[in-house]
N, C-alpha and C. Protein backbone atom coordinates (compact mmCIF):
# COMPACT_ATOMS: atom_id res chain seq x y z
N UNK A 1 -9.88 -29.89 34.59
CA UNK A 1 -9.09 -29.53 33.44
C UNK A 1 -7.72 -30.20 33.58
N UNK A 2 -7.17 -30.36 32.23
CA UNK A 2 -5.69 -31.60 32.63
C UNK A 2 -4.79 -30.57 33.04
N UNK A 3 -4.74 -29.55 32.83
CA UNK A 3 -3.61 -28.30 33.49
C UNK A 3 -3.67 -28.82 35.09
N UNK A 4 -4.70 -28.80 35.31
CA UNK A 4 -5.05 -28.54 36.81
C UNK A 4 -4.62 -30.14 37.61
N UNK A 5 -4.35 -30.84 36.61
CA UNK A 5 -4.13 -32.36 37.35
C UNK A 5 -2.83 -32.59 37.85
N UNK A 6 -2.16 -32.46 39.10
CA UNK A 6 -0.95 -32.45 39.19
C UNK A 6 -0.43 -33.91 38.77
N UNK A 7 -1.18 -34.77 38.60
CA UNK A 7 -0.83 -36.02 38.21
C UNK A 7 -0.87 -36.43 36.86
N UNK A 8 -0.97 -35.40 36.32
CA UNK A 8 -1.30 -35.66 34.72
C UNK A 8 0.39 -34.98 34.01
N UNK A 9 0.94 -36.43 33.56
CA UNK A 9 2.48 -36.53 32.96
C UNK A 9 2.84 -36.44 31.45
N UNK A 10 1.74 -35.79 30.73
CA UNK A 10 1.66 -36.18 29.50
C UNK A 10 2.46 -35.13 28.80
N UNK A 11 3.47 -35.30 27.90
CA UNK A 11 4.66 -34.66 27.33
C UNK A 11 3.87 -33.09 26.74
N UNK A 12 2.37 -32.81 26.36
CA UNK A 12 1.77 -32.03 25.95
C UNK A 12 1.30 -31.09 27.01
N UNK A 13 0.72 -31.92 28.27
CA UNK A 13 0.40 -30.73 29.03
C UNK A 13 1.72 -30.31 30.01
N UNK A 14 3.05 -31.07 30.02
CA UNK A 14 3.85 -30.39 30.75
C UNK A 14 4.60 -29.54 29.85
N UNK A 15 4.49 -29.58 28.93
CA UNK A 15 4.90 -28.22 27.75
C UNK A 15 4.17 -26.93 27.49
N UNK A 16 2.84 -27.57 27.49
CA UNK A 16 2.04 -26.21 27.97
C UNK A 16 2.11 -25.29 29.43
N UNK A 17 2.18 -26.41 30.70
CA UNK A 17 2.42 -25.69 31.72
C UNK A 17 3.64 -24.67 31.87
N UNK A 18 4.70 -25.50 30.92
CA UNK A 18 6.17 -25.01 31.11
C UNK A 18 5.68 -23.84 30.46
N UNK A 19 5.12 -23.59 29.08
CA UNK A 19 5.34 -22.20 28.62
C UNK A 19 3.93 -21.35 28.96
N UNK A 20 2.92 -21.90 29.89
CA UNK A 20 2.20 -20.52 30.71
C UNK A 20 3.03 -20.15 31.75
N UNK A 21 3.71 -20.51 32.45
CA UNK A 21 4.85 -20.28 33.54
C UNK A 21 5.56 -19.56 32.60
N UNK A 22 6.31 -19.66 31.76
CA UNK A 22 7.42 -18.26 31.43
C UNK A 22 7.20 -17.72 30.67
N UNK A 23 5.83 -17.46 30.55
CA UNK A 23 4.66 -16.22 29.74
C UNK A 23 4.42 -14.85 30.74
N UNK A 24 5.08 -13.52 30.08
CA UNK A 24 4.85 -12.34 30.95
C UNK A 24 3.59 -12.08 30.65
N UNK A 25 2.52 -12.72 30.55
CA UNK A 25 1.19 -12.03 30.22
C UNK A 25 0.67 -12.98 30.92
N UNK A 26 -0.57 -12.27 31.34
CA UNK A 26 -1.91 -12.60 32.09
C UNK A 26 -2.82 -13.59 31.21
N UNK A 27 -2.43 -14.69 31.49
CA UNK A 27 -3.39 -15.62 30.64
C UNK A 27 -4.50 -16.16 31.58
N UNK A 28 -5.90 -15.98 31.58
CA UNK A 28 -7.25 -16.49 31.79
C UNK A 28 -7.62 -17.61 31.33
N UNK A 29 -7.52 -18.73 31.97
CA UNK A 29 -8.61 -20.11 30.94
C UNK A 29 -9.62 -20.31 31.86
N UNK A 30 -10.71 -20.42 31.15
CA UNK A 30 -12.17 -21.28 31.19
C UNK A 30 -12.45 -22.13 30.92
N UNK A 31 -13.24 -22.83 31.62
CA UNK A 31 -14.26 -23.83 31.28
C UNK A 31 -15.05 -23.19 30.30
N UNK A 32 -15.43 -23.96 29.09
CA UNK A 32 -16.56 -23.60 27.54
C UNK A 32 -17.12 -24.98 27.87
N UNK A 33 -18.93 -25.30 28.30
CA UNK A 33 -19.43 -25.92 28.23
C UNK A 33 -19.42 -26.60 26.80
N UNK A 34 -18.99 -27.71 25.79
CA UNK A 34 -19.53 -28.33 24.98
C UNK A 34 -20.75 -28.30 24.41
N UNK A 35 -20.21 -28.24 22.94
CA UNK A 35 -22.05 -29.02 22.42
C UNK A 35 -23.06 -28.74 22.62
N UNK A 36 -23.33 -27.40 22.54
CA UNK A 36 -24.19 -26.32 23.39
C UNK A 36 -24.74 -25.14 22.06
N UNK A 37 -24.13 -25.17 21.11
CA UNK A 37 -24.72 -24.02 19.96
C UNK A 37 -23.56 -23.39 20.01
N UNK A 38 -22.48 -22.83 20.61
CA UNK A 38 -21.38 -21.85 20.65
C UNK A 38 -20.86 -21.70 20.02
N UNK A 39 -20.88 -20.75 18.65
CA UNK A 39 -20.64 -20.90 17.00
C UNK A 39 -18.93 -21.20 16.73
N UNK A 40 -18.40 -20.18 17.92
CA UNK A 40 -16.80 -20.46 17.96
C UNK A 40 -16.23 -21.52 18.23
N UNK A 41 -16.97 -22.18 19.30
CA UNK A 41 -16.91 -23.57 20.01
C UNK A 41 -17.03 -24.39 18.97
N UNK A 42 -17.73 -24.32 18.57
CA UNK A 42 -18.35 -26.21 17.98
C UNK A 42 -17.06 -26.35 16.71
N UNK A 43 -16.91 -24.46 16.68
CA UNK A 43 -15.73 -25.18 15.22
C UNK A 43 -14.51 -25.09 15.69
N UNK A 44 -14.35 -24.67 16.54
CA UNK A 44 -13.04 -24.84 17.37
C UNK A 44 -12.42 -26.49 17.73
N UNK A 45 -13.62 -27.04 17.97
CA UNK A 45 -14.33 -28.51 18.76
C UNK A 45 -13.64 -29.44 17.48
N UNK A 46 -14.14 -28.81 15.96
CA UNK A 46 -14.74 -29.48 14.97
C UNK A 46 -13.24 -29.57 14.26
N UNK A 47 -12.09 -28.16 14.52
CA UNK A 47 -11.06 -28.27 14.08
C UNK A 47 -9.82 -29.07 15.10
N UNK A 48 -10.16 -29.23 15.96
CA UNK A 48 -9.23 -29.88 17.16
C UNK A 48 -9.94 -31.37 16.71
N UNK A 49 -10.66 -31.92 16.60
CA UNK A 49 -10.98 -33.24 16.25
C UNK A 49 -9.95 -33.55 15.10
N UNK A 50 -10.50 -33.16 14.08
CA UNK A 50 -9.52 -32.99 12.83
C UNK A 50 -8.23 -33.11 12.76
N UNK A 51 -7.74 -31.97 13.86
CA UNK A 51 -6.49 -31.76 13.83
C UNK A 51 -5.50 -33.55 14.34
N UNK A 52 -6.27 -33.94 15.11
CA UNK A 52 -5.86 -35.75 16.23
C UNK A 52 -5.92 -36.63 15.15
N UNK A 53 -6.55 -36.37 13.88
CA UNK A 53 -6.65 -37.56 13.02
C UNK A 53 -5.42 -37.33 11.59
N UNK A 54 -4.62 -35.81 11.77
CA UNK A 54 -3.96 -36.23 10.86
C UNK A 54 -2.11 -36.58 11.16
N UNK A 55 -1.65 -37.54 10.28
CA UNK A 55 -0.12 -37.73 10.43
C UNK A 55 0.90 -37.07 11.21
N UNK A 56 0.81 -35.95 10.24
CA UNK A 56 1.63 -34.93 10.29
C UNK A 56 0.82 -33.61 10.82
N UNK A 57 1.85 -32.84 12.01
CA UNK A 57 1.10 -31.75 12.29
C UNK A 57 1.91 -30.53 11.78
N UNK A 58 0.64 -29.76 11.26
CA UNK A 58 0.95 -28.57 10.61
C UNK A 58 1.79 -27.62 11.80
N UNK A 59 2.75 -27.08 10.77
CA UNK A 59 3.78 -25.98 11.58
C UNK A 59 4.03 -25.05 10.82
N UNK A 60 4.00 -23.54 11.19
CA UNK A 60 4.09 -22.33 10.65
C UNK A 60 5.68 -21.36 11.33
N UNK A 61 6.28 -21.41 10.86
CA UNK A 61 7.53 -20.52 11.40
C UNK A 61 7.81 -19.69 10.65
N UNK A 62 7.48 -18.47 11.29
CA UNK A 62 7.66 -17.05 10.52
C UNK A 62 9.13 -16.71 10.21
N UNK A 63 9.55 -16.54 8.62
CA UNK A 63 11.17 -16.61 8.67
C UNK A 63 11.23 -15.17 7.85
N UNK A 64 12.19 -14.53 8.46
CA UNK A 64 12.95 -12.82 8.38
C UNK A 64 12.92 -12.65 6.38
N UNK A 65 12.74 -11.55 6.16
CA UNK A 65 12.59 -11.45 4.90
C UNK A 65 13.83 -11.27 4.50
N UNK A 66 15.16 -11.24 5.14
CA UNK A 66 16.23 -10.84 4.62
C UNK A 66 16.50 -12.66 4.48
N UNK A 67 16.51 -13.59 5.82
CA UNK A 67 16.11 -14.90 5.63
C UNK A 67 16.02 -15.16 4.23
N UNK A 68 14.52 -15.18 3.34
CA UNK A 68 14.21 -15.44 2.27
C UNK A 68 14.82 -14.83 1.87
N UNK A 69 15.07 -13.79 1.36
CA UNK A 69 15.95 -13.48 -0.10
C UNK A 69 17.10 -13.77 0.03
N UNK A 70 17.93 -14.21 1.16
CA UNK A 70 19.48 -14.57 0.89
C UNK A 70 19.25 -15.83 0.23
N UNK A 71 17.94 -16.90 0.74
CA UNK A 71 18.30 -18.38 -0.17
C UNK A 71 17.69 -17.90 -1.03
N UNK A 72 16.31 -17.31 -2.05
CA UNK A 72 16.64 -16.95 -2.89
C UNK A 72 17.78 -16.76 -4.35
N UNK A 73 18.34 -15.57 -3.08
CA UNK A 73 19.86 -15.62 -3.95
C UNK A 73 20.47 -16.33 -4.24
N UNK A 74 20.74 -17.20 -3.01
CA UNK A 74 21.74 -18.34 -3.46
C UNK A 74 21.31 -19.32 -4.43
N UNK A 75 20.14 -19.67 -4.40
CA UNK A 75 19.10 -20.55 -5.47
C UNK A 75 19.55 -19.76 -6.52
N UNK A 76 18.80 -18.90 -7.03
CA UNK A 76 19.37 -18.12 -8.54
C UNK A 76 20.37 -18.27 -8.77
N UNK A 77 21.82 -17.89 -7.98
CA UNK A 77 23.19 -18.14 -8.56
C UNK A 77 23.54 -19.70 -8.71
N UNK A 78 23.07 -20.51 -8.16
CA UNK A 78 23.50 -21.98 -7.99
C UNK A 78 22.78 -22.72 -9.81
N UNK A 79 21.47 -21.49 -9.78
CA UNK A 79 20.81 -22.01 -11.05
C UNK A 79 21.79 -21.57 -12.26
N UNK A 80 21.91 -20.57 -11.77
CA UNK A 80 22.89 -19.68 -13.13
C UNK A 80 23.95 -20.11 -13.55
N UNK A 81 24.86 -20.48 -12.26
CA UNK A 81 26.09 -21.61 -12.48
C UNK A 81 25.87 -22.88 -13.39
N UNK A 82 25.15 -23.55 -12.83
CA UNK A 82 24.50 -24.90 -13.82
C UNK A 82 24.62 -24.37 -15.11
N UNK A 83 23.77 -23.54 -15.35
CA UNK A 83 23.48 -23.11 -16.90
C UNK A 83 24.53 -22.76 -17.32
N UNK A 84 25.07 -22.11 -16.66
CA UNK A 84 26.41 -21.40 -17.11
C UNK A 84 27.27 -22.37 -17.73
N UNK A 85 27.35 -23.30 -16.74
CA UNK A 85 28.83 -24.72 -16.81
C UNK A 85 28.02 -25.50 -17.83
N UNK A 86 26.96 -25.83 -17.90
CA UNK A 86 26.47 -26.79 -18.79
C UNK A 86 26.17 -26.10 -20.63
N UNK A 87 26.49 -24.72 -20.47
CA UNK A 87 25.90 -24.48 -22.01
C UNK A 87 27.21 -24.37 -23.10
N UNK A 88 26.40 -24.28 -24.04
CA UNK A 88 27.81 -24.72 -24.78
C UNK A 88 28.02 -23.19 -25.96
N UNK A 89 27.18 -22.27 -25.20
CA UNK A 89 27.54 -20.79 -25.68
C UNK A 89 28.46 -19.98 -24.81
N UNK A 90 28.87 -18.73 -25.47
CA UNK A 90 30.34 -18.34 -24.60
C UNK A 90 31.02 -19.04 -24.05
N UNK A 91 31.59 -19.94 -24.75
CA UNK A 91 32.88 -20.70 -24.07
C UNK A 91 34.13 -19.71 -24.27
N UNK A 92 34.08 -18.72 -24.92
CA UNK A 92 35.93 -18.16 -25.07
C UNK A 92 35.60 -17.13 -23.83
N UNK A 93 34.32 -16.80 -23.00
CA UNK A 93 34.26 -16.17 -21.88
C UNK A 93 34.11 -16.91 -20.97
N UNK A 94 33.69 -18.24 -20.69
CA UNK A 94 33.61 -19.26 -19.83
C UNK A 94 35.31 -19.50 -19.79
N UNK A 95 36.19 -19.41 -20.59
CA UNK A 95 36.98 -19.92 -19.91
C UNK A 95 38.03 -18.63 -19.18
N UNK A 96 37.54 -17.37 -19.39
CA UNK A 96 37.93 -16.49 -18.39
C UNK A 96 37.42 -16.10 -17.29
N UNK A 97 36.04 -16.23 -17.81
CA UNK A 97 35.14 -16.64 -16.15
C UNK A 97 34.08 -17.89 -15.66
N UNK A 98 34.56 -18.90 -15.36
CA UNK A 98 33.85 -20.34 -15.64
C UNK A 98 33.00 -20.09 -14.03
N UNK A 99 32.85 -19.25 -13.12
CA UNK A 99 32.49 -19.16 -12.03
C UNK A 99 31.75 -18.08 -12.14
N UNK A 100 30.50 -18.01 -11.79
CA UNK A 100 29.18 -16.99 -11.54
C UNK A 100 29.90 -15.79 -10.58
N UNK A 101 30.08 -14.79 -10.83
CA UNK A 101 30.82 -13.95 -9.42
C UNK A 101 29.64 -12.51 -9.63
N UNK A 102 29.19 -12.56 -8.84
CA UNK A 102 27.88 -11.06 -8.61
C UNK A 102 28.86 -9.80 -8.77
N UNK A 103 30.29 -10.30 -8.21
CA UNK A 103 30.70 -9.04 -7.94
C UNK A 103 31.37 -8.08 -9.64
N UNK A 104 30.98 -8.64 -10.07
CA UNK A 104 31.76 -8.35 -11.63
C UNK A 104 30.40 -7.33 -11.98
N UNK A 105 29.00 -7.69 -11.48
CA UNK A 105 28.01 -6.83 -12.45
C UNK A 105 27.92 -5.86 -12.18
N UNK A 106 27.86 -4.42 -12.18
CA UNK A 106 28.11 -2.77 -11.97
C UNK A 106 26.99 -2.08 -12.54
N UNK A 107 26.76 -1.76 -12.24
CA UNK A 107 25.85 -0.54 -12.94
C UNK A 107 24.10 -1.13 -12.54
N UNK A 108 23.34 -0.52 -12.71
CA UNK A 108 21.76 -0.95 -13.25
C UNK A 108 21.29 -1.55 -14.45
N UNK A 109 22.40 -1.24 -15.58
CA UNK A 109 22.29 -1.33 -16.78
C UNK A 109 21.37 -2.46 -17.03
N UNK A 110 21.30 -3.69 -16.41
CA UNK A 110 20.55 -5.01 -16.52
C UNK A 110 19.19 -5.13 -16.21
N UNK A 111 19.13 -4.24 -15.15
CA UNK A 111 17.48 -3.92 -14.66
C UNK A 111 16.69 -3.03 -15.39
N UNK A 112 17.65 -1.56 -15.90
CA UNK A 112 16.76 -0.97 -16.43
C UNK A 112 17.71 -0.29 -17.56
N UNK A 113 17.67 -1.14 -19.16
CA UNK A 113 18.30 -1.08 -19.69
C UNK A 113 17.48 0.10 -20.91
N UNK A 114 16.80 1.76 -20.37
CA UNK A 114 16.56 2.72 -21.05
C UNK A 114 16.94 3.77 -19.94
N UNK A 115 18.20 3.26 -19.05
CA UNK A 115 17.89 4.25 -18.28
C UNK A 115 18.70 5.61 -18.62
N UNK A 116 19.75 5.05 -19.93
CA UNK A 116 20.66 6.63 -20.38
C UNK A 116 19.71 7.02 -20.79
N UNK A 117 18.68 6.94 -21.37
CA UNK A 117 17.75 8.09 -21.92
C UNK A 117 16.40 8.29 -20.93
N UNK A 118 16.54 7.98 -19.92
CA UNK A 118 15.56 8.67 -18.93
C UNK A 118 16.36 10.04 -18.26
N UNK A 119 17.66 9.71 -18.18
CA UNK A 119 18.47 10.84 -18.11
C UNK A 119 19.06 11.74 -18.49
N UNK A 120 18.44 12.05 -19.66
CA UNK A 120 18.59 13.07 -21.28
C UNK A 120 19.41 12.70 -21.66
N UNK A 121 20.54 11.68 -21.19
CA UNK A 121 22.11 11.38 -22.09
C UNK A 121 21.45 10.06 -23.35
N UNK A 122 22.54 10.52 -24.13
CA UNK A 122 22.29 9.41 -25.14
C UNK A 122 23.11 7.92 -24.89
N UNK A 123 22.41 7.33 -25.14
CA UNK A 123 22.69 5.60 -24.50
C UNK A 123 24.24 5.28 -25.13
N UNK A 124 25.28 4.74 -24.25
CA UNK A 124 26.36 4.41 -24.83
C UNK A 124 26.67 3.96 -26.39
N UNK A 125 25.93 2.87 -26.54
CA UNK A 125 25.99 2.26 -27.97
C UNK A 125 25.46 3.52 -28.88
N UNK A 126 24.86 4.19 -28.91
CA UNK A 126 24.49 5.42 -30.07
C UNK A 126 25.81 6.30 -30.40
């Protein structure tokens, strides 16, 4: 096995050695005879072939959900700005507020605009 080759210099298996060495868990490897019927094997076999023939190798990095929604956010406001600066409605409020600011919006009123009358009060404008 190339783990086992102390002479084997290849940038892949001394990265693997490096991170079974500062792995707190009990890792076991075997020898899996080849080409033998081994339903897990052959596609294991069948996806590692695959995997050597393409360009680019696939990478998965799990990113924090607070992560995503801050760019999110920032995407939406960066969109809103554009629109904002580029339209050619409310300009006599564009020019008191020509800058997107979150902190100006108050209330729920925008999300859930029946909510005075979920609360027996009658809705401002009435």
């Amino acid at each position: 096995m190339a783990l086992d080759n102390p002479a084997n210099n290849s940038p892949a298996i001394l990265q693997v050695k490096e991170l079974l060495n500062d792995t707190q868990s009990t890792i076991e490897m075997v020898w899996t005879k080849a080409h033998i019927g081994i339903t897990g094997n052959e596609l294991a076999d069948t996806y590692a072939k695959l995997g050597t023939e393409k360009a680019v190798i696939d990478s998965f990095h799990r990113l924090p959900i607070s992560f995503i929604k801050k760019k999110l956010k920032e995407t939406n406001k960066t969109t809103w700005q554009q629109k904002w600066s580029a339209s050619n409605k409310g300009r006599d409020v564009y020019q008191l507020c020509p800058t997107i600011n979150l902190n100006r919006i108050h209330g729920n009123f925008l999300l859930k605009p029946n909510y005075y009358r979920s609360r027996g009060n009658r809705h401002p404008s009435k």
